[in-house]
N, C-alpha and C. Protein backbone atom coordinates (compact mmCIF):
# COMPACT_ATOMS: atom_id res chain seq x y z
N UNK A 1 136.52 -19.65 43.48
CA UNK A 1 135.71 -20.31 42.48
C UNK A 1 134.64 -19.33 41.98
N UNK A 2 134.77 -19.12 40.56
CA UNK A 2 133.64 -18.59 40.14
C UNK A 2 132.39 -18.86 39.62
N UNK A 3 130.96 -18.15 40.25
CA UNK A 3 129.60 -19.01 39.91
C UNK A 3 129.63 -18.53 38.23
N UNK A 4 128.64 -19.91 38.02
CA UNK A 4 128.32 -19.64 36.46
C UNK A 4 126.88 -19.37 36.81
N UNK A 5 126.46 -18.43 36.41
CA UNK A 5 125.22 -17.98 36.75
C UNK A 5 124.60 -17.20 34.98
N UNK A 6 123.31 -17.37 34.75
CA UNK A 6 122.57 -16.63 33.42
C UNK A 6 122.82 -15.51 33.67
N UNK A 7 123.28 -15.18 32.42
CA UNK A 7 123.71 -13.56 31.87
C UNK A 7 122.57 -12.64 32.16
N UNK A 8 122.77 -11.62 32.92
CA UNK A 8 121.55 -10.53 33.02
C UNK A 8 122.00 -9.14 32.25
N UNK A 9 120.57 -8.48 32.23
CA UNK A 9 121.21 -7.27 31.82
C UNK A 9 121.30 -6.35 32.41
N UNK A 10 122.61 -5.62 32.44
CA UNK A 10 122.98 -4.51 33.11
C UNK A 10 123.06 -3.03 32.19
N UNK A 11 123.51 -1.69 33.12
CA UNK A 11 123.71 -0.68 32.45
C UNK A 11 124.83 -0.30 33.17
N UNK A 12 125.83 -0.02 32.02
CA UNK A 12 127.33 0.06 32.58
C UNK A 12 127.35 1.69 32.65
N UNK A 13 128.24 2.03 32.92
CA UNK A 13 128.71 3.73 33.01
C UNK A 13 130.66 3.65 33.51
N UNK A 14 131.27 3.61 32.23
CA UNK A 14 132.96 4.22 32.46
C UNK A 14 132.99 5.41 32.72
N UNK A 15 132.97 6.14 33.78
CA UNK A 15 133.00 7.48 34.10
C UNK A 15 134.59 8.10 34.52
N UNK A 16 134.83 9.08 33.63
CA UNK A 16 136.14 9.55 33.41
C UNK A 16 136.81 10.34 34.26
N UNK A 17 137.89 10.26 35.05
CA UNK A 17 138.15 10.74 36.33
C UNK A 17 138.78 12.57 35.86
N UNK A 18 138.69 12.54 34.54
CA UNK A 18 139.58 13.87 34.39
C UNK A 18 138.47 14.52 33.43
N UNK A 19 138.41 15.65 32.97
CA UNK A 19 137.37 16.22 31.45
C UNK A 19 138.45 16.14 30.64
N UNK A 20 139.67 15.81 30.71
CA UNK A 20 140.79 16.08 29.72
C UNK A 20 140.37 14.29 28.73
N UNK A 21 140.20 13.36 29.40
CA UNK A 21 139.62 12.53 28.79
C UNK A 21 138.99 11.95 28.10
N UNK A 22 138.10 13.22 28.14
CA UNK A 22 136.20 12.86 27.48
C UNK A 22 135.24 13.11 28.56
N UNK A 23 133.85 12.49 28.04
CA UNK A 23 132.65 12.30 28.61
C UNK A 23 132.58 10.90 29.22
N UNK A 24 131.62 10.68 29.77
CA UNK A 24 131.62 8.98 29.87
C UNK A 24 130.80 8.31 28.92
N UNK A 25 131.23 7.10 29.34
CA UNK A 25 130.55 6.20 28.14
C UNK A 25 129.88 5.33 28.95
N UNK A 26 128.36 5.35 28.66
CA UNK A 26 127.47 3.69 28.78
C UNK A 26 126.67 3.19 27.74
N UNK A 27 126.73 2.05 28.46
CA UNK A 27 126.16 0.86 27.67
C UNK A 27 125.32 0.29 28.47
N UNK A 28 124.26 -0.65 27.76
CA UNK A 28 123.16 -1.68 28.01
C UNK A 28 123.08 -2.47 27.42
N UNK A 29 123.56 -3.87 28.30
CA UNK A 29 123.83 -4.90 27.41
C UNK A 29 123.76 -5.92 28.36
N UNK A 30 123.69 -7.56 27.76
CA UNK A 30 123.39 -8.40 28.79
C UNK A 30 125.11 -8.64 29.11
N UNK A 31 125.25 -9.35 30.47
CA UNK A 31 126.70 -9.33 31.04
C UNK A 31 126.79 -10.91 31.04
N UNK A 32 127.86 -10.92 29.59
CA UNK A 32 128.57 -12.44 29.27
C UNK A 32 129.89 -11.81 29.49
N UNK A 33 130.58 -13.16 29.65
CA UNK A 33 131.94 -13.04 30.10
C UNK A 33 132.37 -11.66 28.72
N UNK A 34 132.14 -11.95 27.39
CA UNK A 34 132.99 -10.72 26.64
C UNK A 34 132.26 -9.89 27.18
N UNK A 35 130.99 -9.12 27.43
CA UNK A 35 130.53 -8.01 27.68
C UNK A 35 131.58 -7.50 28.70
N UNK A 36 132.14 -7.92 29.58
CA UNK A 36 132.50 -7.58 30.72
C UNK A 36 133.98 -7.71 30.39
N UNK A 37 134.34 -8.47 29.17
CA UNK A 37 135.70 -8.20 28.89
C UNK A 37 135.66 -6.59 28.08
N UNK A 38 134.89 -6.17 27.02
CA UNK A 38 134.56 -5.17 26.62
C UNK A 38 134.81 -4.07 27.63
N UNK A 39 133.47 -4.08 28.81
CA UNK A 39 133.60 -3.08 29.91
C UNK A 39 135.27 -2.46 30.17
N UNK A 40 135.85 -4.08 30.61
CA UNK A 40 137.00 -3.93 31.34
C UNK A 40 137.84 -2.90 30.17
N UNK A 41 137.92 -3.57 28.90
CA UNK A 41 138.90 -2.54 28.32
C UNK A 41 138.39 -1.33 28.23
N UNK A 42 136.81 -0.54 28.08
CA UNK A 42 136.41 0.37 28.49
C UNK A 42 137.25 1.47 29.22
N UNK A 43 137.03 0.82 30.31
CA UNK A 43 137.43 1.26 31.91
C UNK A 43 139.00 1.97 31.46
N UNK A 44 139.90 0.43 31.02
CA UNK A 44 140.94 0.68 31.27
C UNK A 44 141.65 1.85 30.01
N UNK A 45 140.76 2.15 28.69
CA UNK A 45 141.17 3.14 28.46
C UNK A 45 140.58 4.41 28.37
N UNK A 46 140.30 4.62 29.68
CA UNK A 46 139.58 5.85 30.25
C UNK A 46 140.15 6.91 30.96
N UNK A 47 141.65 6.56 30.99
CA UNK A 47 142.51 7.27 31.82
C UNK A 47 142.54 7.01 33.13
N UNK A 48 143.21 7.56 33.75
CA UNK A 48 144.19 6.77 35.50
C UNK A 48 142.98 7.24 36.27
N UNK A 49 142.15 7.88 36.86
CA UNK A 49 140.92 8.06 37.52
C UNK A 49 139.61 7.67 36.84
N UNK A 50 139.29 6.66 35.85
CA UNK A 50 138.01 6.43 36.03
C UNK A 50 137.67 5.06 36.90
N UNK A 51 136.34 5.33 36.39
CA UNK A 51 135.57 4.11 37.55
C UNK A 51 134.34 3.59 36.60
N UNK A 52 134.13 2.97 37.18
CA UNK A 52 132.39 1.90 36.34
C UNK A 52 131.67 1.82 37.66
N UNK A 53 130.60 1.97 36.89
CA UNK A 53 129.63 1.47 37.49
C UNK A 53 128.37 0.61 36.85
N UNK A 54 128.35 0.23 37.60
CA UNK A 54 127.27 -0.75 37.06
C UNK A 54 126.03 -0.95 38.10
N UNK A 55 124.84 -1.07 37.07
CA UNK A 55 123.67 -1.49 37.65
C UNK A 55 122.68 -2.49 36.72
N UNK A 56 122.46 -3.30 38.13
CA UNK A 56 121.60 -4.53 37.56
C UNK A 56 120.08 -4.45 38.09
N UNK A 57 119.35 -5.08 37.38
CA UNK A 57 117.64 -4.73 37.94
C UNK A 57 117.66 -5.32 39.50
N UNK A 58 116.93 -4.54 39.66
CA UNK A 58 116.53 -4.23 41.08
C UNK A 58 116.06 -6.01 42.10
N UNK A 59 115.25 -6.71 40.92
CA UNK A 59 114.95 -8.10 41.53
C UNK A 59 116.09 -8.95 41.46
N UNK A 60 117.10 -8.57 41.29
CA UNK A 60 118.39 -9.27 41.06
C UNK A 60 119.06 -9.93 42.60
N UNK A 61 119.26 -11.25 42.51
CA UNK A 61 119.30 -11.99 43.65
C UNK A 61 121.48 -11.55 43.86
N UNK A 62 120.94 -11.95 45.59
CA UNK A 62 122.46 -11.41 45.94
C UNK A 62 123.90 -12.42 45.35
N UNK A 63 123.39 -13.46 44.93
CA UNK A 63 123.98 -14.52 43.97
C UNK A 63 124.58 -13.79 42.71
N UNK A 64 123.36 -13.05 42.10
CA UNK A 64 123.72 -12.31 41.07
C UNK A 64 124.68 -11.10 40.74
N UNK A 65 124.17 -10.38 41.86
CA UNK A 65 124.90 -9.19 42.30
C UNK A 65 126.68 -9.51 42.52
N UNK A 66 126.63 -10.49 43.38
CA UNK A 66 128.18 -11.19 43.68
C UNK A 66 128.75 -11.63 42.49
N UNK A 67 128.26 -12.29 41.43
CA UNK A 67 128.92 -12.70 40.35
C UNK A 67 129.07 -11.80 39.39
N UNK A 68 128.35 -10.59 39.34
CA UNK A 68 128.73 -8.92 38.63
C UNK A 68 130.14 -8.86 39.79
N UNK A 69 130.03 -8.50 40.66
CA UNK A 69 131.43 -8.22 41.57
C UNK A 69 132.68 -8.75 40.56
N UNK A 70 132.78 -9.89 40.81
CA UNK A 70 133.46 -11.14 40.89
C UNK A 70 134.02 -10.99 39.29
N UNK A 71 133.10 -10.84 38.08
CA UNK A 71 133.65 -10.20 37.10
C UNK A 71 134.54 -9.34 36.82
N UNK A 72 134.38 -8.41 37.52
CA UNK A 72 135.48 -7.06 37.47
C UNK A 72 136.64 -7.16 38.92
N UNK A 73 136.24 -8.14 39.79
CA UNK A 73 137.95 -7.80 40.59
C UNK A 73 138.95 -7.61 39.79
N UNK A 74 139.23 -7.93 38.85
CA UNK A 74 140.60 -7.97 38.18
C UNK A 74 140.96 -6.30 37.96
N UNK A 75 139.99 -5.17 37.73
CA UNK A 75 139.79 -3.71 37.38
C UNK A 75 140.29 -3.68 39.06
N UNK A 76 139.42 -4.13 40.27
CA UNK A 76 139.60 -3.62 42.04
C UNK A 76 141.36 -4.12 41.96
N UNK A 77 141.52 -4.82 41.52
CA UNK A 77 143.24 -5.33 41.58
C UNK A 77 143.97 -4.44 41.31
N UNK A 78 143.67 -3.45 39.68
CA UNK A 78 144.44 -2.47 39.25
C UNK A 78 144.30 -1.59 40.05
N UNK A 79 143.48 -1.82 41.05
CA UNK A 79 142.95 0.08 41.97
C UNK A 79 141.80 1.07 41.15
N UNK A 80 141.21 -0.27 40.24
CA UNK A 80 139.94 1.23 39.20
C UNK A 80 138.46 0.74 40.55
N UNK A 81 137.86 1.85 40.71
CA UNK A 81 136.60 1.76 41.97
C UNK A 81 135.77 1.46 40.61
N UNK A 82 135.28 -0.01 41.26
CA UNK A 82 134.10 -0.46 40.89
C UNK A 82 132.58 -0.38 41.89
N UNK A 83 131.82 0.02 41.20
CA UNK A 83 130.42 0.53 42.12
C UNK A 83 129.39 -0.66 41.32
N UNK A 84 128.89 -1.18 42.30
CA UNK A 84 127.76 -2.11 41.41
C UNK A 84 126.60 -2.24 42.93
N UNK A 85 125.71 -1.52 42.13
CA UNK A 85 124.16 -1.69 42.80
C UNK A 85 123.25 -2.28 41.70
N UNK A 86 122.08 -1.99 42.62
CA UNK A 86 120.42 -2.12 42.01
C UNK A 86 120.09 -1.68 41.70
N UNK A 87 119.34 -1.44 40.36
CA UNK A 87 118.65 -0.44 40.13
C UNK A 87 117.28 -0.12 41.11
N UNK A 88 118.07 1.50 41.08
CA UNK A 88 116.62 1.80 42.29
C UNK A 88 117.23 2.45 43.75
N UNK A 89 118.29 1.98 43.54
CA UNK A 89 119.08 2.43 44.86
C UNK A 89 119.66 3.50 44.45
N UNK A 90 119.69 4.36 46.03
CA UNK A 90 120.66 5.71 45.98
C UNK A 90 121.90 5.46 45.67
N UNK A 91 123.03 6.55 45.74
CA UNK A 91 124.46 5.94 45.29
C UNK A 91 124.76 5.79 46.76
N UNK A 92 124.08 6.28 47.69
CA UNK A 92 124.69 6.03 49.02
C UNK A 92 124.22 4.68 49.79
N UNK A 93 123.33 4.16 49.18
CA UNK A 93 122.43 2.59 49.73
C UNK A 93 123.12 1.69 48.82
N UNK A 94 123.78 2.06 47.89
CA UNK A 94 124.59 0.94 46.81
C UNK A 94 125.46 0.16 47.66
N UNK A 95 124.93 -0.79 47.21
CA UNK A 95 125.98 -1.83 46.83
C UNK A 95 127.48 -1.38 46.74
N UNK A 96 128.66 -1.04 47.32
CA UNK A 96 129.42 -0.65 46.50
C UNK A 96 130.85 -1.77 46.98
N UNK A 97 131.93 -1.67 45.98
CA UNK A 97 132.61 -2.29 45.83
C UNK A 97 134.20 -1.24 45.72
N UNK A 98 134.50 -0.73 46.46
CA UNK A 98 135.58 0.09 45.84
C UNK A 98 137.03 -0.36 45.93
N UNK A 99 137.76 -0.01 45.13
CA UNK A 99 139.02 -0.07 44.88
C UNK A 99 140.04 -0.15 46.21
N UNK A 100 141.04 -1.51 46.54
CA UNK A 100 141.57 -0.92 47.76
C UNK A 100 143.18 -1.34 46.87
N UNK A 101 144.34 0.03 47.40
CA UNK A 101 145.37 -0.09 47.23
C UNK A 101 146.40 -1.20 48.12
């Protein structure tokens, strides 16, 4: 079951697993179901190694944090590593969520 919880704003990052790809791309935007449909196609045409990440403000309750998750399993399904912290946190204290085959 998924929570319906108020849209916050996040800062996304599709980060490209190859340079043959591109650069990465982010955005800052509040996270409604299209934002996150947006992301997803992002992601998915970023080539076979990228990843997202995402970060939400730092006072962001663990309610919140879980329902950013919970948005993108469908990307952890394909095997793309989703990273979602706080802003404020190291990448090694994150929050993280990664991809399992």
């Amino acid at each position: 079951m998924q929570m319906t919880l108020e849209a916050i704003f996040v800062t996304a990052r599709v980060v490209r697993g190859h340079p043959a790809f591109g650069s990465s791309l982010a955005r800052g935007a509040w996270l409604t179901p299209y934002m996150a449909e947006i992301l997803t196609e992002d992601v998915m045409r970023a080539g076979p190694t990228a990843r997202l990440e995402v970060t939400v403000p730092s006072d962001s309750s663990n309610a919140a944090v879980t329902s950013v998750v919970e948005q993108f399993a469908q990307l952890r399904r394909r095997g793309i590593q989703v990273d979602v912290r706080r802003s404020g946190q190291t990448v090694t204290a994150a929050e993280r969520v990664r991809a399992r085959g």
